[in-house]
Protein backbone atom coordinates (compact mmCIF):
# COMPACT_ATOMS: atom_id res chain seq x y z
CA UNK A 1 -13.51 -60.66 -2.87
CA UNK A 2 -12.31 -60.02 -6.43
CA UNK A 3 -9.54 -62.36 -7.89
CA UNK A 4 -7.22 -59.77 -8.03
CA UNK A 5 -7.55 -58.43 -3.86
CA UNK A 6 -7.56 -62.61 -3.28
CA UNK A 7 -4.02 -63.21 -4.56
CA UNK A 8 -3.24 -59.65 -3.40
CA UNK A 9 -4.05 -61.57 0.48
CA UNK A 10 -1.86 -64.96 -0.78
CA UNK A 11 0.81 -63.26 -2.18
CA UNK A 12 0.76 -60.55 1.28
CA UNK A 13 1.07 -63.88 3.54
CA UNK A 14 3.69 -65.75 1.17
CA UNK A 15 5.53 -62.79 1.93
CA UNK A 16 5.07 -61.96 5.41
CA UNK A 17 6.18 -65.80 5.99
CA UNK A 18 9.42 -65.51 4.05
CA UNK A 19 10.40 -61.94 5.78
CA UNK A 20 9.71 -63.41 9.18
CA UNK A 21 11.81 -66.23 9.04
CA UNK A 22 14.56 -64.33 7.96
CA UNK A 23 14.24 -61.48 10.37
CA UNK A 24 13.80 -64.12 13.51
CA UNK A 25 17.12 -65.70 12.65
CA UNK A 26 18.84 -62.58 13.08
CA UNK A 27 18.20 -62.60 16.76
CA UNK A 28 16.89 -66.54 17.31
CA UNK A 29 20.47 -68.19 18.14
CA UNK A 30 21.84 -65.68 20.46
CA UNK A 31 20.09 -66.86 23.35
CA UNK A 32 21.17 -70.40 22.32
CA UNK A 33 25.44 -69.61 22.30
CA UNK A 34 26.26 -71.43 25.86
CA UNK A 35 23.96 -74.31 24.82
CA UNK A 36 26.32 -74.65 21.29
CA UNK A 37 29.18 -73.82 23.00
CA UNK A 38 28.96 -76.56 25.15
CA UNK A 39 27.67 -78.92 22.90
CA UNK A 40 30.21 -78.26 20.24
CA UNK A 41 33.28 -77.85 22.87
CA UNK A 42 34.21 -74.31 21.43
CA UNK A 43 35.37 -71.29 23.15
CA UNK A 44 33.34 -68.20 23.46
CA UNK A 45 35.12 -66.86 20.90
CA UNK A 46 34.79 -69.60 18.46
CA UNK A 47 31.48 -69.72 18.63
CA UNK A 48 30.51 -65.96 18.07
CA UNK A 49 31.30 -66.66 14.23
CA UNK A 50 27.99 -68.63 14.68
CA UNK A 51 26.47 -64.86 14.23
CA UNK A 52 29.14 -63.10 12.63
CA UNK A 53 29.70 -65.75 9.43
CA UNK A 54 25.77 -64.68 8.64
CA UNK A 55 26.22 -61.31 9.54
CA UNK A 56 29.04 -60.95 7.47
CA UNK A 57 27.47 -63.04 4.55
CA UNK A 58 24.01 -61.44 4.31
CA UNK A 59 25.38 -57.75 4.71
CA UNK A 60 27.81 -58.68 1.43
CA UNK A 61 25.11 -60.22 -0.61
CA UNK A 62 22.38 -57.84 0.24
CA UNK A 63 23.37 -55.43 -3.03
CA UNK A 64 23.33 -58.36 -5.38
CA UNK A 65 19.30 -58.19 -5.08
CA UNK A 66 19.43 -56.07 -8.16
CA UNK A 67 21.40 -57.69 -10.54
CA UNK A 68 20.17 -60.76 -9.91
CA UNK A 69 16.51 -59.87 -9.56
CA UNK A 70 17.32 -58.37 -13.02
CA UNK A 71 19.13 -61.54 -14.87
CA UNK A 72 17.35 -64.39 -12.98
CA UNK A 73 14.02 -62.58 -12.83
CA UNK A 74 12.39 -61.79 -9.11
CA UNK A 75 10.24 -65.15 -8.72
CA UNK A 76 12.40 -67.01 -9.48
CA UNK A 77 14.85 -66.02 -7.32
CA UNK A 78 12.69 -65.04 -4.45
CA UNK A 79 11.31 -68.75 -4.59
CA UNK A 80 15.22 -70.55 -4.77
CA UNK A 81 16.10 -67.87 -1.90
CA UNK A 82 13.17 -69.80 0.64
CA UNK A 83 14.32 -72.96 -0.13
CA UNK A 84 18.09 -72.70 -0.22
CA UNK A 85 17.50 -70.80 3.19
CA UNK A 86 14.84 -73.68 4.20
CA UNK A 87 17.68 -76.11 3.14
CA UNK A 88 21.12 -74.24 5.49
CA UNK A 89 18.37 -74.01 8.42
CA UNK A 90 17.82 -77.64 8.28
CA UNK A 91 21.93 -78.26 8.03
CA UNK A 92 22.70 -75.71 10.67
CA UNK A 93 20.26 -77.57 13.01
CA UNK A 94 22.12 -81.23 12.04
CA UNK A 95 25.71 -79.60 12.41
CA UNK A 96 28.40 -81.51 14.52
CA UNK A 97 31.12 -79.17 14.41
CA UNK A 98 31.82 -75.83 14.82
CA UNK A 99 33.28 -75.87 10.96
CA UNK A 100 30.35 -77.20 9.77
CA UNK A 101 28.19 -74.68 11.25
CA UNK A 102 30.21 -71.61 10.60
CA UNK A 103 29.71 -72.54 6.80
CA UNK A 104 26.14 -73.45 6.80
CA UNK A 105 25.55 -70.53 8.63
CA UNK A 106 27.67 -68.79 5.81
CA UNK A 107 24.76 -70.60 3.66
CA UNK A 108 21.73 -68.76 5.43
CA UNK A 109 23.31 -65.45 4.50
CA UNK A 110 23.51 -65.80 1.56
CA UNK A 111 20.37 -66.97 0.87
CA UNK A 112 18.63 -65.36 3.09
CA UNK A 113 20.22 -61.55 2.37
CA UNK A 114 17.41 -60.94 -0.18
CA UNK A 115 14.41 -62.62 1.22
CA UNK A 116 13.79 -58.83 2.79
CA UNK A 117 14.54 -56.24 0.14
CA UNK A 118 12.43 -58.96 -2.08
CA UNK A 119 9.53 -58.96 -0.03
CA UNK A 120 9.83 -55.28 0.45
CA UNK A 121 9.92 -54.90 -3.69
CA UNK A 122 7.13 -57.66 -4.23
CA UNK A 123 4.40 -55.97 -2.04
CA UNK A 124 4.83 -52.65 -3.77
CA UNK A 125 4.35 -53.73 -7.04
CA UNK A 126 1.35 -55.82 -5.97
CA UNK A 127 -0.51 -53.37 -4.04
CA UNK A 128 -1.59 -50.12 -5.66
CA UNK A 129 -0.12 -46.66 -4.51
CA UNK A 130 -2.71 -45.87 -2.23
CA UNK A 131 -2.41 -48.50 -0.51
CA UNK A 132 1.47 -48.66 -0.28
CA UNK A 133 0.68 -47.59 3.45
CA UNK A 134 -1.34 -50.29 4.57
CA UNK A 135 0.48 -53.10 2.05
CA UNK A 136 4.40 -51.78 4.36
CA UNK A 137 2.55 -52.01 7.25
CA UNK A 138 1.96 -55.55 7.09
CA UNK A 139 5.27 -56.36 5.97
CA UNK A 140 7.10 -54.48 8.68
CA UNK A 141 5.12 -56.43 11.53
CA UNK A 142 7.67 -59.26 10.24
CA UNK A 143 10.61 -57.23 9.71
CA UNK A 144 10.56 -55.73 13.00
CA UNK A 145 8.80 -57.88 15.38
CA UNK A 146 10.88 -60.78 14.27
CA UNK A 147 14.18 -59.48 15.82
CA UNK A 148 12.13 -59.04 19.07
CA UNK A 149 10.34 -62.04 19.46
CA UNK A 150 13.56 -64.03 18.52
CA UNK A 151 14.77 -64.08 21.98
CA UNK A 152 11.63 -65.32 23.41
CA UNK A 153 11.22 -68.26 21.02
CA UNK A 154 14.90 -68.91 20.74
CA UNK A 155 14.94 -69.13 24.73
CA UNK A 156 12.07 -71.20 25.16
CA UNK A 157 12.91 -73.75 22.18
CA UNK A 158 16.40 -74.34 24.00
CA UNK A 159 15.04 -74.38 27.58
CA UNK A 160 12.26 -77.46 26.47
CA UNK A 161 13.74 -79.30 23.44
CA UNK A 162 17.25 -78.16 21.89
CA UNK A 163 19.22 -75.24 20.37
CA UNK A 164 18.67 -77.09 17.01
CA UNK A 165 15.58 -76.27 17.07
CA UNK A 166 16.54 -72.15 16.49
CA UNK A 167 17.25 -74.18 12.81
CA UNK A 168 14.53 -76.60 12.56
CA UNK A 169 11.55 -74.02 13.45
CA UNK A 170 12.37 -72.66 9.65
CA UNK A 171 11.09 -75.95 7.95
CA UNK A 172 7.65 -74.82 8.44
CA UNK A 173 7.73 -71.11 7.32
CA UNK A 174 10.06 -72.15 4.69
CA UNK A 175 7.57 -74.78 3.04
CA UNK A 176 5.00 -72.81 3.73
CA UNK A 177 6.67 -69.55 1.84
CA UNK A 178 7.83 -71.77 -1.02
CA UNK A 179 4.43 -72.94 -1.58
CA UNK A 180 2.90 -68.95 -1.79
CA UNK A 181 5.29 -67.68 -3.55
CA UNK A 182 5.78 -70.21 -6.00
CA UNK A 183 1.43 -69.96 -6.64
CA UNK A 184 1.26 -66.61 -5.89
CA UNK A 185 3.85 -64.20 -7.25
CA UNK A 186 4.05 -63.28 -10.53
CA UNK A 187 7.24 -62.80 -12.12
CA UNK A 188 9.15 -59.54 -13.82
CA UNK A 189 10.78 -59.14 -16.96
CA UNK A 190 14.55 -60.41 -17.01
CA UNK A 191 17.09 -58.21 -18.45
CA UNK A 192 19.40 -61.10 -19.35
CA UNK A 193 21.99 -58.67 -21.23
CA UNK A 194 22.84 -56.40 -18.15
CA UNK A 195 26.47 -56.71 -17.17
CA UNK A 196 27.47 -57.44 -13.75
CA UNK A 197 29.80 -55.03 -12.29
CA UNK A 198 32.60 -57.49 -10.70
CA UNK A 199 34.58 -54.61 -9.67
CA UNK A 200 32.10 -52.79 -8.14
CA UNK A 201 30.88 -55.40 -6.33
CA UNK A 202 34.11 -56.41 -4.77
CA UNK A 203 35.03 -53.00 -3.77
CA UNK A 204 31.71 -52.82 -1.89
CA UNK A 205 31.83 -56.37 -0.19
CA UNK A 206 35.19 -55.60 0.72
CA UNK A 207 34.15 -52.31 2.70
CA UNK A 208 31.23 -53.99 4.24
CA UNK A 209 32.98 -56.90 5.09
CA UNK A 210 35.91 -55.23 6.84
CA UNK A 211 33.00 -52.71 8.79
CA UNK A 212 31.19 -55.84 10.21
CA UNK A 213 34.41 -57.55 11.27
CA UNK A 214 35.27 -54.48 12.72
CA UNK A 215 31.73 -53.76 14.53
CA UNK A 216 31.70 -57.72 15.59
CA UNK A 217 35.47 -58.16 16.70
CA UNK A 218 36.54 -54.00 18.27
CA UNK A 219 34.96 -54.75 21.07
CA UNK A 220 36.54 -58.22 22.33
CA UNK A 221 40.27 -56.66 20.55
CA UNK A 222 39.73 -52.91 22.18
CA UNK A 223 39.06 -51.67 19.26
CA UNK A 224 41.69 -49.16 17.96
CA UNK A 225 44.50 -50.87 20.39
CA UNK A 226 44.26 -53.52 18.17
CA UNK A 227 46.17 -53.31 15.17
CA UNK A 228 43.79 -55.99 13.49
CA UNK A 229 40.94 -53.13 14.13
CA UNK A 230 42.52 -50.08 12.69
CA UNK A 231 43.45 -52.14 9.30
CA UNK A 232 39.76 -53.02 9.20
CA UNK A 233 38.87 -49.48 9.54
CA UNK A 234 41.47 -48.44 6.86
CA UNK A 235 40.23 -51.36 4.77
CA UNK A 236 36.47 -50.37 4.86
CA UNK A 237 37.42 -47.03 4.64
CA UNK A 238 39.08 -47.01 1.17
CA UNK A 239 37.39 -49.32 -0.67
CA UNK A 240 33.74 -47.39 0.00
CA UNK A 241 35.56 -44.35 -1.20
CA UNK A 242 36.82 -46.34 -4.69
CA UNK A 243 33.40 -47.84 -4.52
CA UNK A 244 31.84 -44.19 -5.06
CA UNK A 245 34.24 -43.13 -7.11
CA UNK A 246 33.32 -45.92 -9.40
CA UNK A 247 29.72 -45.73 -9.39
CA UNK A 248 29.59 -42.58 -10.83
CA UNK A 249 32.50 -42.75 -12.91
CA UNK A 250 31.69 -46.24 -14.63
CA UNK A 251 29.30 -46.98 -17.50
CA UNK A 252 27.64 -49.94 -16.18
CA UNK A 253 27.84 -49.24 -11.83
CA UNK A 254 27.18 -51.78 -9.87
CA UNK A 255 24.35 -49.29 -8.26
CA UNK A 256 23.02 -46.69 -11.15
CA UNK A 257 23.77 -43.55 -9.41
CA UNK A 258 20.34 -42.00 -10.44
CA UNK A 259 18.90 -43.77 -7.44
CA UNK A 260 20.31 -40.64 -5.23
CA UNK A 261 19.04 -38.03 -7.48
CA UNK A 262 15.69 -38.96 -5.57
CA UNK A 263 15.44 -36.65 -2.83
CA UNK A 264 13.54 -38.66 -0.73
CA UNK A 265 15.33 -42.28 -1.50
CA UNK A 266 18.82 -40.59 -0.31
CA UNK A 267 16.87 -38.56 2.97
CA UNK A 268 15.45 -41.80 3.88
CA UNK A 269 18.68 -44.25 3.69
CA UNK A 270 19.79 -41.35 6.18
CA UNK A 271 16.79 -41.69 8.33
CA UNK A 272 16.24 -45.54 8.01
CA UNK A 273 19.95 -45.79 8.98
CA UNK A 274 19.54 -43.27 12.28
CA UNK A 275 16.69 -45.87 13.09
CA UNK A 276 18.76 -48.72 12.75
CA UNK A 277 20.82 -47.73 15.51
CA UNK A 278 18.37 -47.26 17.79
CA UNK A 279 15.92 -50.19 16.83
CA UNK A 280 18.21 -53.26 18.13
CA UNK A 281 20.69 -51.28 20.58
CA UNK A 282 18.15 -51.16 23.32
CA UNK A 283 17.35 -55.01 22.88
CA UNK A 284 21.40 -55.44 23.46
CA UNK A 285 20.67 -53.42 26.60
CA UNK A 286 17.89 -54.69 28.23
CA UNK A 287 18.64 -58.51 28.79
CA UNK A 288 21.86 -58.40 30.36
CA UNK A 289 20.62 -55.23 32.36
CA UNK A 290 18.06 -57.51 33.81
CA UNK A 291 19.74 -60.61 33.75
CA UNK A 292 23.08 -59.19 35.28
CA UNK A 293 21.78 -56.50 37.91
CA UNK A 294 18.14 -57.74 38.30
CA UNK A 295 18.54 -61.08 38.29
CA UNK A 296 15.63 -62.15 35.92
CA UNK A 297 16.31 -65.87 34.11
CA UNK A 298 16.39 -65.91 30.73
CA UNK A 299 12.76 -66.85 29.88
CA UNK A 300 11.22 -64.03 32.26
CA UNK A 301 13.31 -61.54 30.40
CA UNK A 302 11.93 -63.05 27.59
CA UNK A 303 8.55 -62.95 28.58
CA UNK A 304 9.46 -59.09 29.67
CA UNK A 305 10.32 -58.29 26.31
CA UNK A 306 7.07 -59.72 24.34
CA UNK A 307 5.30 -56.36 24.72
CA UNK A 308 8.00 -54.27 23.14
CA UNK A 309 6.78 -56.55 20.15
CA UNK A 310 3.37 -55.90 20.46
CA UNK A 311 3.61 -52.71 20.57
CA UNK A 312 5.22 -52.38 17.65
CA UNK A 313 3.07 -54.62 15.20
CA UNK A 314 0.03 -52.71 17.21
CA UNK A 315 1.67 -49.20 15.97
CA UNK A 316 2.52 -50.05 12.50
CA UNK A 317 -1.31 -51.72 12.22
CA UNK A 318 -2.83 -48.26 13.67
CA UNK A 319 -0.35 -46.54 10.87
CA UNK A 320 -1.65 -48.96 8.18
CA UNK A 321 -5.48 -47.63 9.07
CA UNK A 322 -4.06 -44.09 9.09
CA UNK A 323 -1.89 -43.66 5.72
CA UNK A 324 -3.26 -41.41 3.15
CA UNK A 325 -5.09 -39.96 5.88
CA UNK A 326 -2.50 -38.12 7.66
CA UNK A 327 0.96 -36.52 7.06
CA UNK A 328 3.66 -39.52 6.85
CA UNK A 329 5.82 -37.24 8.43
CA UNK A 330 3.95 -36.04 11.19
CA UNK A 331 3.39 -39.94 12.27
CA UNK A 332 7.09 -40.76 12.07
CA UNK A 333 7.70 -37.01 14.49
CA UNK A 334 5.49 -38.75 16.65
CA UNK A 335 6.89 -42.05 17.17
CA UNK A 336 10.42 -40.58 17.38
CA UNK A 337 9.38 -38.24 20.10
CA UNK A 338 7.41 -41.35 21.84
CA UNK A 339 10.57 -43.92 21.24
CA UNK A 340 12.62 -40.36 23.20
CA UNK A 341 10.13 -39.94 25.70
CA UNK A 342 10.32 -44.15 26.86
CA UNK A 343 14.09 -44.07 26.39
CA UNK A 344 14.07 -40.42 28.98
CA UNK A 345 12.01 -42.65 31.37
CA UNK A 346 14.89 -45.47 31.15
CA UNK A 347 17.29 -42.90 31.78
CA UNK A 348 15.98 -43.58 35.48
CA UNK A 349 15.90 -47.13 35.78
CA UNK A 350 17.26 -49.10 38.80
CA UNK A 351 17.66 -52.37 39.94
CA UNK A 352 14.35 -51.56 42.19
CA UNK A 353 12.25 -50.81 39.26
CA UNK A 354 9.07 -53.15 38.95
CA UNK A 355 8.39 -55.42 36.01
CA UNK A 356 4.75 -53.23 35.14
CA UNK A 357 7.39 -49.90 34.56
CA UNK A 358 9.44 -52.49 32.00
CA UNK A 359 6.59 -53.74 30.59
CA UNK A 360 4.53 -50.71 29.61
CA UNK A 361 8.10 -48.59 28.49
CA UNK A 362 9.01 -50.94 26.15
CA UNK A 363 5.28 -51.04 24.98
CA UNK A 364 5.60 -47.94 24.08
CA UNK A 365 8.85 -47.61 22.86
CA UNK A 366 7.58 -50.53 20.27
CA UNK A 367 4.26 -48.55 19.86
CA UNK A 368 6.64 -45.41 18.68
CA UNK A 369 8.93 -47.50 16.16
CA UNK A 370 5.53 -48.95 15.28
CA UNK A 371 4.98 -45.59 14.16
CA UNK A 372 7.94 -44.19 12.15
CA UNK A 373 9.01 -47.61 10.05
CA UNK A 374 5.77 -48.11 7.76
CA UNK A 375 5.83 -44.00 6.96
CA UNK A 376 9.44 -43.55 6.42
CA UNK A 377 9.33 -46.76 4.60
CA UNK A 378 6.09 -45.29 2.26
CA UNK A 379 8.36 -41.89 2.11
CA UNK A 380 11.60 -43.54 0.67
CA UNK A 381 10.41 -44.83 -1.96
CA UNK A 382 7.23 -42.84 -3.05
CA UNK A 383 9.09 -40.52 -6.10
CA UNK A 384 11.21 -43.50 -6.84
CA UNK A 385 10.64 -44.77 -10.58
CA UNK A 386 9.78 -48.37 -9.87
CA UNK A 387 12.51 -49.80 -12.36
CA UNK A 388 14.80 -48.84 -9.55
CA UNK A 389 12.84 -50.71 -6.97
CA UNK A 390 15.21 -53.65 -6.81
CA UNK A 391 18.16 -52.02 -6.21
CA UNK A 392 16.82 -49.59 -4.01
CA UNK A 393 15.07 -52.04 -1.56
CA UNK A 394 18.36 -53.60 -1.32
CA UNK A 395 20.21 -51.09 -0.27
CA UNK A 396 17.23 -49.28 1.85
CA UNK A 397 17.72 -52.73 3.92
CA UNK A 398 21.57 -53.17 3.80
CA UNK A 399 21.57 -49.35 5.65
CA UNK A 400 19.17 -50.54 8.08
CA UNK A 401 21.55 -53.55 8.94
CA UNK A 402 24.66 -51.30 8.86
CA UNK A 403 23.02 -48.93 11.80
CA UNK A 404 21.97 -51.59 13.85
CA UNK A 405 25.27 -53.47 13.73
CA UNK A 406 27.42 -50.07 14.67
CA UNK A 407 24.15 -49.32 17.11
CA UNK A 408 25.07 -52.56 19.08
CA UNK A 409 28.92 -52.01 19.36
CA UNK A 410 28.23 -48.37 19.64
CA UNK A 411 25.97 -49.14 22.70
CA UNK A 412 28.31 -51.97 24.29
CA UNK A 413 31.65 -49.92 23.97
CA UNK A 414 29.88 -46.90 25.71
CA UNK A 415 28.73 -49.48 28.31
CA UNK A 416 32.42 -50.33 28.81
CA UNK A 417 33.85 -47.13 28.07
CA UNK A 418 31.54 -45.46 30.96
CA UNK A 419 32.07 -48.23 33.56
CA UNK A 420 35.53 -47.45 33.96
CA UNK A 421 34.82 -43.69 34.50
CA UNK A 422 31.95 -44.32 36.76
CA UNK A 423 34.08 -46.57 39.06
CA UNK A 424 37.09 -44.23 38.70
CA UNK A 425 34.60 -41.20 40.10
CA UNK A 426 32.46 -43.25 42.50
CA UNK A 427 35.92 -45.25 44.34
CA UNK A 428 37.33 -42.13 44.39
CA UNK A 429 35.89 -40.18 47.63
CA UNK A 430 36.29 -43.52 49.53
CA UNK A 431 38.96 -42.89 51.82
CA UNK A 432 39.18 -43.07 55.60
CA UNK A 433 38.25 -39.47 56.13
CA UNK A 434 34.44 -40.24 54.17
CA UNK A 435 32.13 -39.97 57.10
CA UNK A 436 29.04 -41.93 55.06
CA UNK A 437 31.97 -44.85 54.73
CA UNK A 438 32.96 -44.27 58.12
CA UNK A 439 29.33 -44.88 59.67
CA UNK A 440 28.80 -48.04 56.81
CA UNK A 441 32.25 -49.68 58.73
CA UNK A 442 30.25 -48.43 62.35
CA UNK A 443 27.09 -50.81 61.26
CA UNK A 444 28.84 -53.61 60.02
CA UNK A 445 28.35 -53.29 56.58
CA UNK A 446 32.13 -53.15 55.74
CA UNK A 447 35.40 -54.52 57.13
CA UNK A 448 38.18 -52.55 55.50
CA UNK A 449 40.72 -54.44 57.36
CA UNK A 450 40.05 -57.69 55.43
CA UNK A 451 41.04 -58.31 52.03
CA UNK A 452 37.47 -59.88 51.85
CA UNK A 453 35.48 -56.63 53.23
CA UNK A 454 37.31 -54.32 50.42
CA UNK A 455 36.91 -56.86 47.60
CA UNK A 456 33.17 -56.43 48.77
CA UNK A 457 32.92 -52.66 48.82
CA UNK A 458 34.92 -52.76 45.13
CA UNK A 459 32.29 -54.58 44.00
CA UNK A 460 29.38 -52.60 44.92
CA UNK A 461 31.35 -49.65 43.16
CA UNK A 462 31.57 -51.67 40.42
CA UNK A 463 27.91 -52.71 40.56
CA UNK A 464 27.06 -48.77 40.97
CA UNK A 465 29.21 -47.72 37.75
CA UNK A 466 27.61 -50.74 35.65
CA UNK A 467 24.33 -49.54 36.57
CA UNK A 468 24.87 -46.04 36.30
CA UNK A 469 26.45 -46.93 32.78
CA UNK A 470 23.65 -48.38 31.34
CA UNK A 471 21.37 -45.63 32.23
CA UNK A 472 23.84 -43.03 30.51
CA UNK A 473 23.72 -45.35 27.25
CA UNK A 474 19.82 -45.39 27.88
CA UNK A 475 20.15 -41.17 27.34
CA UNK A 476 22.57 -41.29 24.29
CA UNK A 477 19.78 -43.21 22.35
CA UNK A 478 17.70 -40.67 23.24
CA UNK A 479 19.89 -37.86 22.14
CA UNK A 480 20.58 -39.83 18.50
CA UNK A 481 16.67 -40.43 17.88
CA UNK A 482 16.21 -36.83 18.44
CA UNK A 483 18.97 -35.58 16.47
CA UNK A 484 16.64 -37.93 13.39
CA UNK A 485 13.96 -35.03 13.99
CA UNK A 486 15.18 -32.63 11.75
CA UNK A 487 15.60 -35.04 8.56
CA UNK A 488 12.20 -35.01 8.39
CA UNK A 489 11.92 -31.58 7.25
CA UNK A 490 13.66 -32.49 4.06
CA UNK A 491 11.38 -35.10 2.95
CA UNK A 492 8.28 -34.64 0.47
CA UNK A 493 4.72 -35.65 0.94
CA UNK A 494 3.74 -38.49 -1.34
CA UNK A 495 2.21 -36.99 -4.89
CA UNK A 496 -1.67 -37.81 -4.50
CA UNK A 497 -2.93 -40.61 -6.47
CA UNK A 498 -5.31 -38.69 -9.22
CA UNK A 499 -8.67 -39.62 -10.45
CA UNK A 500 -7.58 -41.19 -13.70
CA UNK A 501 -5.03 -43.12 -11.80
């Protein structure tokens, strides 16, 4: 192995470490709420801003990547990224108050907001273009098996030792990262004269802020009942529409509007945002579905969910052997019409259904986004001049975050939304004249004369519109990954490496 492929390897791992640490944490601590709760003696409510303070934190900071990539210089701020992340890991896992951890957890999104878009940015410039396949292959088995397999670990480390240890677990990959990147990467020129755009960037923190407090909050407020909601939605809704205004007005935007001249840059911020939605909106489905209706604990789920995971890092290896080989776009057609076909088959889910059909759907469904996230990935930013690369990793990863945060309140208020009808239809034919209620009261089943027997048949409606619910937001995931289909036909083939190059 040349010295050049070696470091290629070191610098690959270094980077794979860094992006997996920061992608686990986005799922990691959800199993451990109740444990915090309790521990911290918060409400429910209190301690959701465990996950919305880093939501909210890494979504705002995610478009500083390019400045300060550009002023700082990208080693050096990858490298102070890992260990300021490394460092609010280690004081989330010691907090003692609810305070204390909302802020540290503040801390982790901000340092941890360009760990991704850095990685992503790193790996092209350090593999060659025809091997930009294989090199985002590799780096999205941590982007995207992370959120799945954060569950799993974040379940077992509570169940066995402590929710701290969500936080601790990072001390590892973080030293570990430090020490790769730190050997490892080289560093890019620094461009210590470029202005920062302070207006810019508070118009666009402002809309992203309000959006997330909107996504995070609308549910628990009913959304647009609540007045707090619709000035959110005002909120986020005026200052993106300075924001563009100003980009393209300004000398010195905050994001150089030549980034969307690229054809394929602006198709796939569509595309990668249409795949947020989908990619962690089934994984806010699943668990409660079979923890609410099937009665699964939490570590069975957990164990349930493992081979969406490896299907995914199995589909985005067989796409690393394939690129340059075959169409980009004809392997992302496939796994959207796979990731449709899985999500038709949960379309007919019940609480009967065995753990083998569970198991091998969301295989599959993993195998599928396996196969569109390295391509579409390799698509985006194939034209792209590479002095734009900062910037546009950034924001390539700030739209993915966007769709998967409205995918998840999309996804619950449908849940809630449809509940109501489906009780509202299935209570009411129930009246004394319904012979198939009549016969139930004949066996036994029911006593409508107690207050007892009709809270019990209310609650097998109830059960029957939950269920029912679910399996109707199962179909509208289906119906948004097919309406991605026909972006693909706007984006270009990658221009073939030539002989010289």
């Amino acid at each position: 192995m040349s010295a050049d492929s070696a470091q290629r390897v070191f610098v690959t791992l270094a980077v794979m470490l860094a992006t997996t640490m920061q992608a686990l944490d986005t799922t990691i601590a959800n199993v451990a709420l109740p444990h915090m709760q309790g521990s911290l003696g918060v409400t429910q409510e209190q301690v959701a801003w465990v996950l919305t303070s880093y939501i909210v934190a890494s979504a705002i900071c995610l478009p500083l990547t390019g400045i300060l990539a550009a002023r700082l210089g990208r080693k050096r701020l990858f490298v102070g990224a890992v260990v300021g992340f490394t460092l609010a890991s280690m004081l989330c896992g010691a907090a003692q108050s609810i305070e204390q951890m909302v802020l540290f957890r503040l801390l982790q999104g901000v340092f941890g907001a360009c760990l991704v878009p850095l990685s992503q940015a790193v790996l092209l410039d350090t593999w060659p273009p025809a091997r930009h396949g294989s090199a985002m292959a590799l780096w999205g088995v941590g982007v995207m098996v992370g959120p799945v397999l954060g569950p799993t670990l974040g379940g077992w480390l509570t169940e066995y030792y402590s929710w701290r240890w969500v936080f601790y677990i990072n001390l590892p990959f973080g030293l570990l990262a430090w020490f790769g990147l730190a050997a490892f990467v080289r560093d890019t020129p620094t461009d210590p004269g470029r202005r920062f755009d302070l207006f810019g960037f508070a118009l666009l923190s402002l809309a992203i802020g309000a959006l997330q407090l909107l996504l995070d909050r609308g549910q628990s407020l009913d959304w647009f009942a609540s007045a707090e909601i619709v000035g959110e939605a005002l909120l986020a809704g005026l200052a993106l529409y300075l924001f563009v205004v100003h980009i393209f007005t300004s000398a010195q935007p905050f994001i150089e509007p030549g980034l969307f001249r690229d054809r394929n840059f602006s198709v796939g911020l569509l595309c990668i945002f249409m795949i947020g939605i989908i990619l962690l909106a089934t994984m806010a489905l699943l668990p409660p579905f079979m923890q609410s209706l099937m009665g699964y604990p939490v570590l069975d789920v957990g164990v349930l969910l493992v081979p969406r995971g490896v299907g995914t890092m199995l589909g985005m290896l067989v796409v690393g052997r394939l690129s340059g080989r075959v169409d980009a776009r004809a392997l992302i057609g496939c796994g959207l019409l796979l990731t449709s076909l899985t999500l038709w088959q949960m379309t007919a889910f019940t609480t009967e259904v065995d753990a083998w059909t569970i198991v091998h759907s969301g295989f599959l469904q993993g195998f599928g986004l396996g196969l569109v996230f390295v391509p579409l990935s390799t698509l985006t930013f194939a034209t792209l001049a590479p002095r734009y690369r900062n910037e546009a990793t950034a924001l390539y990863s700030l739209l993915r975050n966007i769709g998967s945060g409205i995918g998840i309140s999309l996804v619950i208020a449908y849940l809630a939304q449809r509940t109501q009808i489906n009780h509202a239809l299935f209570a009411g034919p129930l009246t004394p004249f319904n012979q198939a209620l009549g016969q139930a009261v004949e066996a036994g089943v029911y006593d409508l004369d107690t207050v007892a027997g009709l809270a019990r048949l209310d609650g097998e409606v109830g059960r029957q519109a939950v269920i029912l619910a679910y399996l109707q937001d199962f179909r509208l995931m289906m119906f948004v990954t097919l309406a991605t289909l026909p972006l693909l036909l706007l984006l270009r083939p990658p221009p073939r490496p030539t002989t010289a190059a």
